[in-house]
N, C-alpha and C. Protein backbone atom coordinates (compact mmCIF):
# COMPACT_ATOMS: atom_id res chain seq x y z
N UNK A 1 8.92 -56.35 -4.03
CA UNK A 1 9.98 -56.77 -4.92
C UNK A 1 10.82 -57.83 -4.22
N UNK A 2 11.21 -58.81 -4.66
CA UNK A 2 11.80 -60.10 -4.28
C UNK A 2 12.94 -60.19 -5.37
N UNK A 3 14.26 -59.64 -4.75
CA UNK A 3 15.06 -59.97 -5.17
C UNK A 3 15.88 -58.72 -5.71
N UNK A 4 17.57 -58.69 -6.04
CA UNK A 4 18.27 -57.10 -5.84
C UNK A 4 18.57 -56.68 -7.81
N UNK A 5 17.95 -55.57 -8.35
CA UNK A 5 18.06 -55.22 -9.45
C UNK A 5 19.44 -55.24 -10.15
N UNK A 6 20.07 -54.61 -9.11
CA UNK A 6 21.35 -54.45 -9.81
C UNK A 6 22.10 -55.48 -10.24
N UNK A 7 21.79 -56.69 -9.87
CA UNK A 7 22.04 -58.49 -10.37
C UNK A 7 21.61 -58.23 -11.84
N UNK A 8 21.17 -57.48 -12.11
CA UNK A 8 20.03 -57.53 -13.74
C UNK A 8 20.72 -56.21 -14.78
N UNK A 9 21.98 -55.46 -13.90
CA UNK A 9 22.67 -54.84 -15.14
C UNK A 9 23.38 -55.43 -15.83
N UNK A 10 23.94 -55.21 -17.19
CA UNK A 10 24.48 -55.84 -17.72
C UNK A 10 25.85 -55.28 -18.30
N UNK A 11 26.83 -55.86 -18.52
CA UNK A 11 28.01 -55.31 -18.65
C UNK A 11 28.17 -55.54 -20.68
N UNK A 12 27.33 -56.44 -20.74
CA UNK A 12 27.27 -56.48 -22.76
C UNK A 12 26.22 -55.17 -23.05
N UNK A 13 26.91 -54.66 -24.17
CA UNK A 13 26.40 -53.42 -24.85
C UNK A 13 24.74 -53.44 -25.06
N UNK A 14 24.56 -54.51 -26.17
CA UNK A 14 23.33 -54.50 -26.02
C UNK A 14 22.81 -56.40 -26.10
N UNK A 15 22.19 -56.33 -25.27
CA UNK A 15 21.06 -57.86 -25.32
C UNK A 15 20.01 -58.40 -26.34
N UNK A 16 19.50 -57.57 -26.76
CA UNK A 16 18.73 -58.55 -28.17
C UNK A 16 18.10 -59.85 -27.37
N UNK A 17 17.08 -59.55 -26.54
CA UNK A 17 15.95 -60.41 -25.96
C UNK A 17 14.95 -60.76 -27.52
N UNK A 18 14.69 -62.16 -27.58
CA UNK A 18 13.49 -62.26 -28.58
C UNK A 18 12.52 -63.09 -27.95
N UNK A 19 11.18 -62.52 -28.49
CA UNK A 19 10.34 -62.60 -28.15
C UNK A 19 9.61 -64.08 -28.17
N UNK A 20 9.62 -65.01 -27.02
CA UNK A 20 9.72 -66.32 -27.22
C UNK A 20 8.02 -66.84 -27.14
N UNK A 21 7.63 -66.16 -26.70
CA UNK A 21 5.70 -66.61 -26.69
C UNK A 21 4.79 -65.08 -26.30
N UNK A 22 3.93 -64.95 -26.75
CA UNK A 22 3.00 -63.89 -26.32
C UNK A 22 1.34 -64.07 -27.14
N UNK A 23 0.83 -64.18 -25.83
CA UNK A 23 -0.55 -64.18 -26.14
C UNK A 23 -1.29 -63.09 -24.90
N UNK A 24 -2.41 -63.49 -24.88
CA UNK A 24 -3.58 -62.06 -23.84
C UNK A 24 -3.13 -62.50 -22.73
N UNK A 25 -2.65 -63.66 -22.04
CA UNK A 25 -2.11 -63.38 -20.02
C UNK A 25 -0.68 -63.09 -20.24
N UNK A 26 0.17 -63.09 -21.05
CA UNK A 26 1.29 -61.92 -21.07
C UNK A 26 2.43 -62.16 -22.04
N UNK A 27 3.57 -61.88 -21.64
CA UNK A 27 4.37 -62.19 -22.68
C UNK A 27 6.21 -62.53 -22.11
N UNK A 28 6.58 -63.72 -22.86
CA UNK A 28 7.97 -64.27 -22.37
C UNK A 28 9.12 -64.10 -23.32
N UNK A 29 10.13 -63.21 -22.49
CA UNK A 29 11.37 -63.11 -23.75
C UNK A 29 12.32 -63.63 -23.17
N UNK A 30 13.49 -64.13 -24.18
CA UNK A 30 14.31 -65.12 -23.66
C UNK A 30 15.71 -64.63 -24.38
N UNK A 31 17.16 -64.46 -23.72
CA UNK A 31 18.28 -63.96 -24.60
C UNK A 31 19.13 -65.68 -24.33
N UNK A 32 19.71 -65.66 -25.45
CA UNK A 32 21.07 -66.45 -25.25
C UNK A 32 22.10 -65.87 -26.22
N UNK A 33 22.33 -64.79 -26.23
CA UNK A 33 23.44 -64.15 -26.77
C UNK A 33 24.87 -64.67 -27.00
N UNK A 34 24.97 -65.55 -25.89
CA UNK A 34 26.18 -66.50 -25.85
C UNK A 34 26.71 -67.38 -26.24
N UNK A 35 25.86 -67.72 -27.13
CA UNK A 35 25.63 -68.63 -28.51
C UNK A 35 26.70 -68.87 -29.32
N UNK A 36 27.27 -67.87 -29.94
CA UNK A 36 28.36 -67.97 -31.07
C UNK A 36 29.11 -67.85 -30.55
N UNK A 37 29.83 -67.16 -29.51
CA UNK A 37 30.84 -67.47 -28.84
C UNK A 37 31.47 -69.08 -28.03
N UNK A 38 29.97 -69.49 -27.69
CA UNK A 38 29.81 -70.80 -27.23
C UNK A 38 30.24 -71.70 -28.08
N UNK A 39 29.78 -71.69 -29.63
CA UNK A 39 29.58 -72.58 -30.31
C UNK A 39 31.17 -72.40 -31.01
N UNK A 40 32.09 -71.30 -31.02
CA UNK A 40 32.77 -70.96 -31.55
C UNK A 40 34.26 -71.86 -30.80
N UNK A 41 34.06 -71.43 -29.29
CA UNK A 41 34.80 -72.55 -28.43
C UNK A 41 34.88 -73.87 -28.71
N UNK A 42 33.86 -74.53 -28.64
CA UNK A 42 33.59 -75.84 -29.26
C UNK A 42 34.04 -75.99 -29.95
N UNK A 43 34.14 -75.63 -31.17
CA UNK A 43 34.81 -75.59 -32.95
C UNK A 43 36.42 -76.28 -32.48
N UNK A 44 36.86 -74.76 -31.46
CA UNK A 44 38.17 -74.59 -31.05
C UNK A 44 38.34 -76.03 -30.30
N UNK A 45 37.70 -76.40 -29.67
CA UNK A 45 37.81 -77.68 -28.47
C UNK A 45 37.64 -78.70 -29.44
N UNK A 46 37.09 -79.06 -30.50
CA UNK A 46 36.89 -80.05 -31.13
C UNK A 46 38.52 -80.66 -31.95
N UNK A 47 38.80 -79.37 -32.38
CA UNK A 47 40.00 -79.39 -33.33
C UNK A 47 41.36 -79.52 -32.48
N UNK A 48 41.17 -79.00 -31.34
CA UNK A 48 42.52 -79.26 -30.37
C UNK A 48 42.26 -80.91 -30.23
N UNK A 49 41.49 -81.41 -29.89
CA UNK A 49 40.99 -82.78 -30.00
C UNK A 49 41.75 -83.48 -30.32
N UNK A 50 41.80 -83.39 -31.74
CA UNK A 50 43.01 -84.23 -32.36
C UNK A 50 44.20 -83.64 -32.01
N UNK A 51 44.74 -82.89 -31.44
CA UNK A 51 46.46 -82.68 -30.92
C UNK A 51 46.15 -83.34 -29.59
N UNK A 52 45.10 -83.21 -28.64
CA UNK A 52 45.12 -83.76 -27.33
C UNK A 52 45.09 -85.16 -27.07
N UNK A 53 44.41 -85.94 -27.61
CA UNK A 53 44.17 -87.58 -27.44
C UNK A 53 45.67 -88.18 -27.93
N UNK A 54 46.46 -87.68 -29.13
CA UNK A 54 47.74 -88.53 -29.28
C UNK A 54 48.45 -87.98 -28.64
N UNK A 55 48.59 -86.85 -27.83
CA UNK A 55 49.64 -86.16 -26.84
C UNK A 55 49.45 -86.92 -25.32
N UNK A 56 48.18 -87.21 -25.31
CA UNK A 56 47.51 -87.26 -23.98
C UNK A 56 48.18 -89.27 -23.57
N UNK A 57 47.68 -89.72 -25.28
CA UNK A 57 47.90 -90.87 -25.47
C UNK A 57 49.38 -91.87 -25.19
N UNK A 58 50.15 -90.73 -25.99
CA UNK A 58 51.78 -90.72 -25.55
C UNK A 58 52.53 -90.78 -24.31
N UNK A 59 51.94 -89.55 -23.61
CA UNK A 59 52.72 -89.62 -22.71
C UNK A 59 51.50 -90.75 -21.35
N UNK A 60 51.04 -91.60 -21.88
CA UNK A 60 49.94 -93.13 -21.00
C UNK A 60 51.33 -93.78 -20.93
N UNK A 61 51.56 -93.90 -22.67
CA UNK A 61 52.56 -94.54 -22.98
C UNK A 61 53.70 -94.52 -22.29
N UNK A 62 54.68 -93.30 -22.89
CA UNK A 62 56.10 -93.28 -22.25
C UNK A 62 56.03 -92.56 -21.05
N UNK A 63 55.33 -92.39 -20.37
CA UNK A 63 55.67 -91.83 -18.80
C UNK A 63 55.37 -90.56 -18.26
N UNK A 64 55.63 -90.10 -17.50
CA UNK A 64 55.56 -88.61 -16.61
C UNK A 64 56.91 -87.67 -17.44
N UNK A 65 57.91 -88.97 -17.20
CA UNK A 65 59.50 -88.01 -17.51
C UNK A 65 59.83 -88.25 -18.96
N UNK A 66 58.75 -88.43 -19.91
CA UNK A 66 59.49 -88.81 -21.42
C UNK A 66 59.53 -87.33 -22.28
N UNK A 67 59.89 -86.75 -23.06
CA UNK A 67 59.69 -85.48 -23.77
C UNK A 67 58.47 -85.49 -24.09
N UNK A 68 57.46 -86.85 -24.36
CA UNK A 68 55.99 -85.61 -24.59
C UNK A 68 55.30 -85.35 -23.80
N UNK A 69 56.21 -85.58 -22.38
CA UNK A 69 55.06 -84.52 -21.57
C UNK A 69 55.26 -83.45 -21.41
N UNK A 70 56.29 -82.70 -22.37
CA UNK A 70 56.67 -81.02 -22.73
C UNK A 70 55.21 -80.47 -23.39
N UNK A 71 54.29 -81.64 -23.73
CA UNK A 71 53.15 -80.72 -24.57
C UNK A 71 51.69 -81.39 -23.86
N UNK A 72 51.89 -81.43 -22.18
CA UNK A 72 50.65 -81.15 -21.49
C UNK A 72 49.96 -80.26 -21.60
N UNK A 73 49.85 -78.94 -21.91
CA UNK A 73 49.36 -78.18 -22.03
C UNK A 73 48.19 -77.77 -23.29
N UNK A 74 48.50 -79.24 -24.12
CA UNK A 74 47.11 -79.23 -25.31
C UNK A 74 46.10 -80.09 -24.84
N UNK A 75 46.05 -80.99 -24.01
CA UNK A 75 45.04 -81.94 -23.18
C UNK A 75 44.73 -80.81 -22.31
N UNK A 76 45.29 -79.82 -21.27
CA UNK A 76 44.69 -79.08 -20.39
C UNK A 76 44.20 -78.04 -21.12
N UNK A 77 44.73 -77.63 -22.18
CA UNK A 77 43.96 -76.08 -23.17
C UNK A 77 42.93 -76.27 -23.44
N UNK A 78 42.36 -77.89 -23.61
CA UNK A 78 41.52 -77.99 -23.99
C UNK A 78 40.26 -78.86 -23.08
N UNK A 79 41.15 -78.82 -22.19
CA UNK A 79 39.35 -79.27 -21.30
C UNK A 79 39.39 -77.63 -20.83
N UNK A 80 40.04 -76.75 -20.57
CA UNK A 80 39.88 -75.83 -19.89
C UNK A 80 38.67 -75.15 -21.55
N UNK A 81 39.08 -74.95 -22.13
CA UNK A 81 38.53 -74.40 -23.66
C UNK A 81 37.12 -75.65 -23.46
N UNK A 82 36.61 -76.41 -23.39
CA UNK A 82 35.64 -77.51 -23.42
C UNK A 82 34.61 -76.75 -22.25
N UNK A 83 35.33 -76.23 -20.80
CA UNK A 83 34.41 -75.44 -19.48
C UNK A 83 34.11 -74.56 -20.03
N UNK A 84 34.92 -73.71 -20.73
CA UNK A 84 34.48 -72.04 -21.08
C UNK A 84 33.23 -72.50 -22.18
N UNK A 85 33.19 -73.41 -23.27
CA UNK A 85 32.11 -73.59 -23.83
C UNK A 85 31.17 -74.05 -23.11
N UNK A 86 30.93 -74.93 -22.22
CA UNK A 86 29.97 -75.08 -21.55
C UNK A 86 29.30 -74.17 -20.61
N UNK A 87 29.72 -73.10 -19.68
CA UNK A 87 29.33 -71.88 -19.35
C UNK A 87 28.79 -71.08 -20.40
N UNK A 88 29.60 -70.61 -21.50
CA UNK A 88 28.50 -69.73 -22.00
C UNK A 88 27.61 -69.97 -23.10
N UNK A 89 27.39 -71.53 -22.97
CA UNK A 89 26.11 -72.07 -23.15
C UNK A 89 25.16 -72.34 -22.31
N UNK A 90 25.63 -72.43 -21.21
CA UNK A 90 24.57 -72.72 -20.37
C UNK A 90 23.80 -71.02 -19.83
N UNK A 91 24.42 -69.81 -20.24
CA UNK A 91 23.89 -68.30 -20.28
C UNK A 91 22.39 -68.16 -20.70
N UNK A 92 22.00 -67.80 -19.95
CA UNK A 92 20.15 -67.74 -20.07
C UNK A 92 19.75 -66.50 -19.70
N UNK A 93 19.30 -65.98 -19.95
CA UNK A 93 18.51 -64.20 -19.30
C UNK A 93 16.66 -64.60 -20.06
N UNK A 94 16.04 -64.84 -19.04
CA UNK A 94 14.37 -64.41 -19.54
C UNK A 94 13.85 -63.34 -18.93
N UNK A 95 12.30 -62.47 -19.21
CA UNK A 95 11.85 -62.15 -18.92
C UNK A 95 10.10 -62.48 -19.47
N UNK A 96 9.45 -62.45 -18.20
CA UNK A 96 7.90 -62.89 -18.15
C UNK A 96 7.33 -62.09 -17.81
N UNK A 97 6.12 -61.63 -18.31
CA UNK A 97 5.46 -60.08 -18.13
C UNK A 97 4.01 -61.16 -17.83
N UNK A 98 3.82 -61.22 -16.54
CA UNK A 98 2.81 -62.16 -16.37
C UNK A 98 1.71 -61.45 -15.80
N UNK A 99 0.71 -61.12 -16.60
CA UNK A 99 -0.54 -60.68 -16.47
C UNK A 99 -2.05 -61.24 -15.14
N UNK A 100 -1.40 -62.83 -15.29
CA UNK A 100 -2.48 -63.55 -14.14
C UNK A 100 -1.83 -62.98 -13.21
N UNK A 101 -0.67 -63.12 -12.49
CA UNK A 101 -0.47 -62.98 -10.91
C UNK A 101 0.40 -61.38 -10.93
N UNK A 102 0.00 -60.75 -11.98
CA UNK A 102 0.30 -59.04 -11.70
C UNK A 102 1.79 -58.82 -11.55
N UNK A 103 3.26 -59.80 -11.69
CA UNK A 103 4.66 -59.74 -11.57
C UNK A 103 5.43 -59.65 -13.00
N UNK A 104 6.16 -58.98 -12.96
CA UNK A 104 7.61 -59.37 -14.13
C UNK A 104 8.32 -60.07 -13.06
N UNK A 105 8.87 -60.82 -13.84
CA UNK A 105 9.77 -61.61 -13.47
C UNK A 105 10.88 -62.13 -14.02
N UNK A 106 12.17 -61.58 -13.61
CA UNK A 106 13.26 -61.87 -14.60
C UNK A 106 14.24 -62.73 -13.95
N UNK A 107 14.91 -63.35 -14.57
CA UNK A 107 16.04 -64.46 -14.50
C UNK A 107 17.06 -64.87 -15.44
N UNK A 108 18.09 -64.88 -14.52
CA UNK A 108 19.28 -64.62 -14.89
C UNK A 108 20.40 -65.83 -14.74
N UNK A 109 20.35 -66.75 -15.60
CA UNK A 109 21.04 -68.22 -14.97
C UNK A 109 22.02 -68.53 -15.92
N UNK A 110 23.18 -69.37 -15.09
CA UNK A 110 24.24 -69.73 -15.69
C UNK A 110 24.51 -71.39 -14.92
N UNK A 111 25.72 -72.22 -15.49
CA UNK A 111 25.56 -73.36 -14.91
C UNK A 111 26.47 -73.03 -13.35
N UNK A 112 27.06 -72.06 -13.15
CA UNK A 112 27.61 -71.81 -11.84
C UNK A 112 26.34 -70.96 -10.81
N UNK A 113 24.98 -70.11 -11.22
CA UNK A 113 24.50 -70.02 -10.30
C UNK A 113 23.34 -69.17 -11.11
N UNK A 114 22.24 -68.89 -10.05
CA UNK A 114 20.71 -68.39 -10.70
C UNK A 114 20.40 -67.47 -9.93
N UNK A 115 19.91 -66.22 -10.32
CA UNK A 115 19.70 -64.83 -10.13
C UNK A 115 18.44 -64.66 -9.92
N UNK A 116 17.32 -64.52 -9.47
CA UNK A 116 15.74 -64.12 -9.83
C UNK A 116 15.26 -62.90 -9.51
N UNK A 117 14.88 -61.93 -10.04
CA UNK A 117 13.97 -61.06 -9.48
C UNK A 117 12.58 -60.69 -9.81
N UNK A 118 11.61 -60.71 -9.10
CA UNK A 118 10.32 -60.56 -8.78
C UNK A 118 9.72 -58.92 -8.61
N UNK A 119 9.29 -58.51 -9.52
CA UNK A 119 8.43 -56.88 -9.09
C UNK A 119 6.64 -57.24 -9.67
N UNK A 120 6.18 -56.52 -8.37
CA UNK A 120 4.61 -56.49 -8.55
C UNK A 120 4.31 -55.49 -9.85
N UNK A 121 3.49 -55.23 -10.28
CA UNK A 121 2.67 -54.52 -11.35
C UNK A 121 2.74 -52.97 -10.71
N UNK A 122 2.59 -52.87 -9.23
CA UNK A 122 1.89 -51.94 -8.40
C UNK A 122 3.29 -51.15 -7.83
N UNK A 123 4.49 -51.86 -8.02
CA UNK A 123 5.38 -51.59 -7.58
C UNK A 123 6.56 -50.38 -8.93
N UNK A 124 5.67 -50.66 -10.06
CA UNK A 124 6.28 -49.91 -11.43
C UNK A 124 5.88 -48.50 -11.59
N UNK A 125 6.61 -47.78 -11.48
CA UNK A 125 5.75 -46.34 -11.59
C UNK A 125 5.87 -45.87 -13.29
N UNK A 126 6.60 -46.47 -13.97
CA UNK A 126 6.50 -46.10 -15.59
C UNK A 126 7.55 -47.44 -16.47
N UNK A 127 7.61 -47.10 -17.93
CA UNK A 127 8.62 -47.85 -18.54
C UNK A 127 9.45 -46.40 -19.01
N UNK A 128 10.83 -46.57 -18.93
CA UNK A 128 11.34 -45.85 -19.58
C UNK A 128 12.48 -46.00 -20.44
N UNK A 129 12.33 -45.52 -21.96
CA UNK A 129 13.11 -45.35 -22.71
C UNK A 129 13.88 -44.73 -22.64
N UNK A 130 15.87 -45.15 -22.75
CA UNK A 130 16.82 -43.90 -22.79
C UNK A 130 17.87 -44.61 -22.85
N UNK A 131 19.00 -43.72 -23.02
CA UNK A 131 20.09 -43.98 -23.17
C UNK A 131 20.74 -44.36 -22.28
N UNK A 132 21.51 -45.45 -22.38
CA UNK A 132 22.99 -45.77 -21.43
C UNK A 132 23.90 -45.54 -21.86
N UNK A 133 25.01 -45.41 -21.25
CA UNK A 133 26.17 -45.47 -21.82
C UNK A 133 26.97 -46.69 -21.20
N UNK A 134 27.44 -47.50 -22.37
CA UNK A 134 28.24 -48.08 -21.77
C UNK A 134 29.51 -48.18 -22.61
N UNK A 135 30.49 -49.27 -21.74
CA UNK A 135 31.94 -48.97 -22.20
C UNK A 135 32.20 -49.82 -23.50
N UNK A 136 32.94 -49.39 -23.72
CA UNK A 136 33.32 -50.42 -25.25
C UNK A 136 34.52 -51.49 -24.77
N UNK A 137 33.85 -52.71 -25.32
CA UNK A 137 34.71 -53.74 -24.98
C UNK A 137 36.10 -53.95 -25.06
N UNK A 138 36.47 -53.08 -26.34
CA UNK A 138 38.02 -53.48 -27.03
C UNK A 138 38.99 -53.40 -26.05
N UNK A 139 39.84 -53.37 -25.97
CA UNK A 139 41.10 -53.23 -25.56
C UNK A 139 42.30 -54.37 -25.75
N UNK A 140 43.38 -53.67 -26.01
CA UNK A 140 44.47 -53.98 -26.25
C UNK A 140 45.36 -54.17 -25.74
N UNK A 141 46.14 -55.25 -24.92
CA UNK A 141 47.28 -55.02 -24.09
C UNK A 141 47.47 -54.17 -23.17
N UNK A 142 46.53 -53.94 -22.73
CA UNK A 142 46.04 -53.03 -21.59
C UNK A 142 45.96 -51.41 -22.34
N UNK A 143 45.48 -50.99 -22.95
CA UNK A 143 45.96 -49.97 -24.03
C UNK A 143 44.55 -49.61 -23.11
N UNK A 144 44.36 -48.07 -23.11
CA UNK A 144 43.23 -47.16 -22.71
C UNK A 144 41.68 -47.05 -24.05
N UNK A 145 42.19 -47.95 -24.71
CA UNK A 145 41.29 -48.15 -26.07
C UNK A 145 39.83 -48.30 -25.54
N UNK A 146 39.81 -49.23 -24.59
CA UNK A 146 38.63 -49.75 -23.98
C UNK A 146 37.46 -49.04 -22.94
N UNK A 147 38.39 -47.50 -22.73
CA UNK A 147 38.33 -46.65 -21.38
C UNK A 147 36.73 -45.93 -22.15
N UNK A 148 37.18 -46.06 -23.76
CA UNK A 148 35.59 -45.45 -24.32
C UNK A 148 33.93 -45.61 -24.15
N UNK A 149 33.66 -44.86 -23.79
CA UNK A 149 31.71 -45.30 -23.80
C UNK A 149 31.32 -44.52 -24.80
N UNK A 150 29.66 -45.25 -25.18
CA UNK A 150 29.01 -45.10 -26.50
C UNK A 150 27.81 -45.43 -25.60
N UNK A 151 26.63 -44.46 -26.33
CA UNK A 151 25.17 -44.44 -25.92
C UNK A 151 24.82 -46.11 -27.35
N UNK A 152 24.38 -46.38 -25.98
CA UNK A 152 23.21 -47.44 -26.24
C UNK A 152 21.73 -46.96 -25.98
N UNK A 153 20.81 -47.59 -26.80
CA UNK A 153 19.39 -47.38 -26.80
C UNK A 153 18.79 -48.40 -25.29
N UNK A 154 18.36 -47.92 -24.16
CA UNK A 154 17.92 -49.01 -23.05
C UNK A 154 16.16 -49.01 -23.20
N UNK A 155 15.81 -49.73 -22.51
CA UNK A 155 14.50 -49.70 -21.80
C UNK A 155 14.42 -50.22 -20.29
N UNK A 156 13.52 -49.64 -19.38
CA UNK A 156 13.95 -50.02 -18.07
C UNK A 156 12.38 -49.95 -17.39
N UNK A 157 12.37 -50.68 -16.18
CA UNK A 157 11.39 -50.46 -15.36
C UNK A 157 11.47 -49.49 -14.46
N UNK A 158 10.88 -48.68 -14.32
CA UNK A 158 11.19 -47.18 -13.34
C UNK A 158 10.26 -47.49 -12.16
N UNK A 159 11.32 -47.78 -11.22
CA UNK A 159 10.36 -48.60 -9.94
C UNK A 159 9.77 -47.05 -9.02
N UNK A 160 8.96 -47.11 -8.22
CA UNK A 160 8.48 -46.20 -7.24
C UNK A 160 9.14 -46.26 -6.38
N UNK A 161 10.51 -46.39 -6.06
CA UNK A 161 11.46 -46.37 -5.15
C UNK A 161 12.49 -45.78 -5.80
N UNK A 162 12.63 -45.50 -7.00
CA UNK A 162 13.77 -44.59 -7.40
C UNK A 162 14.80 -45.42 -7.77
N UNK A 163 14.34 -47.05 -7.71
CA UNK A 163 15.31 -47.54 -8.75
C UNK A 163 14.83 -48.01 -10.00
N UNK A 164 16.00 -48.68 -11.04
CA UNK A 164 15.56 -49.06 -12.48
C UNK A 164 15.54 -50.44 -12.64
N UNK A 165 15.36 -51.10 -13.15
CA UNK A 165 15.36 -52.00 -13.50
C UNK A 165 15.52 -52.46 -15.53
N UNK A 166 16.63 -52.36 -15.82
CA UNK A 166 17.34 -53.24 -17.38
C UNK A 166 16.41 -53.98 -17.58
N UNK A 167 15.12 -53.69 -18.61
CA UNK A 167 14.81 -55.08 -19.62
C UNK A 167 15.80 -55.72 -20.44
N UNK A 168 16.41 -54.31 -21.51
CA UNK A 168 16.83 -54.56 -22.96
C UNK A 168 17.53 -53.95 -23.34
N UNK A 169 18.29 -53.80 -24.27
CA UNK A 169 19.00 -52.21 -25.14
C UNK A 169 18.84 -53.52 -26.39
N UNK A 170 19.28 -52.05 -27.53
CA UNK A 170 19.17 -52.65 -28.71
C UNK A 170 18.92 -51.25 -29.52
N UNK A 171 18.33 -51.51 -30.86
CA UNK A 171 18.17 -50.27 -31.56
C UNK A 171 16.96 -49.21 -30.93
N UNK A 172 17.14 -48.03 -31.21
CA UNK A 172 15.77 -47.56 -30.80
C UNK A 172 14.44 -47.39 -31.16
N UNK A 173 14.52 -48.26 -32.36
CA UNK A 173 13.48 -48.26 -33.07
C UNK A 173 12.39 -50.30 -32.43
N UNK A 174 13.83 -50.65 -31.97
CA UNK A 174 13.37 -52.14 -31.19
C UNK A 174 13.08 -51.82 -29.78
N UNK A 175 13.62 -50.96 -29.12
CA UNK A 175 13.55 -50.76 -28.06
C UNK A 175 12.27 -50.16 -27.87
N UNK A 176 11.99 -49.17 -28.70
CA UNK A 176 10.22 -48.31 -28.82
C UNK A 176 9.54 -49.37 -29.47
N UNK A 177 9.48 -50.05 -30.02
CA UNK A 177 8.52 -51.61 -30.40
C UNK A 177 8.42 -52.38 -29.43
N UNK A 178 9.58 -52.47 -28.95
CA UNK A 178 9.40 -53.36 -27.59
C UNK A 178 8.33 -52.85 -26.44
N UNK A 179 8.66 -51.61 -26.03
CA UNK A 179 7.98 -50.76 -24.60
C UNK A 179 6.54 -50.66 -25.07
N UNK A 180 6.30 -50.27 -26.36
CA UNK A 180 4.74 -50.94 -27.04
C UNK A 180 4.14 -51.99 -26.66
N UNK A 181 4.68 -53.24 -26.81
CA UNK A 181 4.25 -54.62 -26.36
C UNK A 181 4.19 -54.94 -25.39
N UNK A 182 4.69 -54.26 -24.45
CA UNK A 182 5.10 -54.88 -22.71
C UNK A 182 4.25 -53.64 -22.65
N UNK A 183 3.83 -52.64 -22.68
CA UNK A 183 2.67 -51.56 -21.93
C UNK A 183 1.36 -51.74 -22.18
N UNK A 184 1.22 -52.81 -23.24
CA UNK A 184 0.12 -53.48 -23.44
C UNK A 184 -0.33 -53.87 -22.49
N UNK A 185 0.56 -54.60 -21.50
CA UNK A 185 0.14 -55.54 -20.40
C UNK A 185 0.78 -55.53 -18.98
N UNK A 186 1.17 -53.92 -19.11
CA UNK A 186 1.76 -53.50 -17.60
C UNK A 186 0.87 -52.05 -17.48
N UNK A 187 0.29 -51.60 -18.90
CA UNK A 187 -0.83 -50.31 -18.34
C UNK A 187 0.04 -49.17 -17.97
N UNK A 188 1.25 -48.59 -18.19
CA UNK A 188 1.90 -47.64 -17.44
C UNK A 188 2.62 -46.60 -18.04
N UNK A 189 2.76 -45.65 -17.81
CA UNK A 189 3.32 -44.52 -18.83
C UNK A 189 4.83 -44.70 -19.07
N UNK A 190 4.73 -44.22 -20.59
CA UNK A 190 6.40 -44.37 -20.82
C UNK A 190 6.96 -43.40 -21.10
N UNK A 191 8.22 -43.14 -20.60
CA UNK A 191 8.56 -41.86 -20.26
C UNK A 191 10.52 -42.10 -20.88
N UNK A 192 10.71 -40.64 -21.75
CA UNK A 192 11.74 -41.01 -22.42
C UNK A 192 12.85 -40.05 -21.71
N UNK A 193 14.01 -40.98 -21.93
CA UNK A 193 15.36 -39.84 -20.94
C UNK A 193 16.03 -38.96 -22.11
């Protein structure tokens, strides 16, 4: 194994990997979950736009010390709002179930840095279906709202070393469709928690 699993948990509830190519030497899934949030920033960055260029424009004009530089803060809201869209667009999670050279191989990239991990075929002792729990996102003004966990449906690689390895969560009816398709071409028993 080349490379540390626990880089590959995930702190979002569930991932919704889709299935981006699969034929007989194996099969490639790809998430960008980060999508609408991404695209949603943008929206936001586009429309500050127009408050930033005549604010930005103004104070070219009248100076450092004129009153509109009381409203710097819509030119900086919005390149800062412009980075956050570009990060979680640039959010990538694949996985390759590669049949010629006997590895999964998953990766985990963002435009600040890239994750890889590598497991042999020989190195998997099962797939297993089960539950996680994880926390629920909400929270409120620091309110204990958020302190809640809820079972999610997972699937995982159950290494012969006694660790796991996170493909997916999602429904359990996707998650048992899924461990179908990938045991096609990893050969290995699946075993439910």
């Amino acid at each position: 194994m080349e490379g540390d699993p626990r880089h590959f948990e995930s702190f979002i509830s569930r991932l919704g990997f889709q299935i981006q190519q699969e034929d007989s030497h194996g099969v490639s899934m790809v998430w960008r979950g980060a999508r609408y949030p991404g695209f949603l920033c943008l929206g936001l960055s586009l429309a500050l736009l127009f408050l930033s260029v005549p604010v930005l424009w103004a104070i070219l004009i009248r100076g450092m010390y004129s009153t509109t530089m009381s409203l710097w803060y819509f030119p900086a809201m919005n390149l800062i709002l412009f980075c956050v869209t570009i990060f979680l667009l640039s959010l990538n999670r694949t996985t390759v179930i590669d049949q010629g050279s006997e590895r999964v191989l998953l990766s985990k990239r963002s435009i600040l840095k890239r994750r890889d991990l590598a497991v042999a075929f020989g190195e998997i002792a099962a797939l297993r279906v089960g539950t996680d729990m994880v926390y629920s996102g909400f929270a409120v003004a620091g309110s204990t709202m958020g302190q809640s966990r809820f079972p999610t449906a997972s699937l995982r690689l159950a290494l012969k070393g006694g660790e796991t390895v996170l493909l997916d969560r999602g429904s359990k009816q996707k998650i048992h469709d899924l461990a179908l398709r990938i045991n096609r071409f990893l050969d290995k028993p699946i075993t439910d928690n």
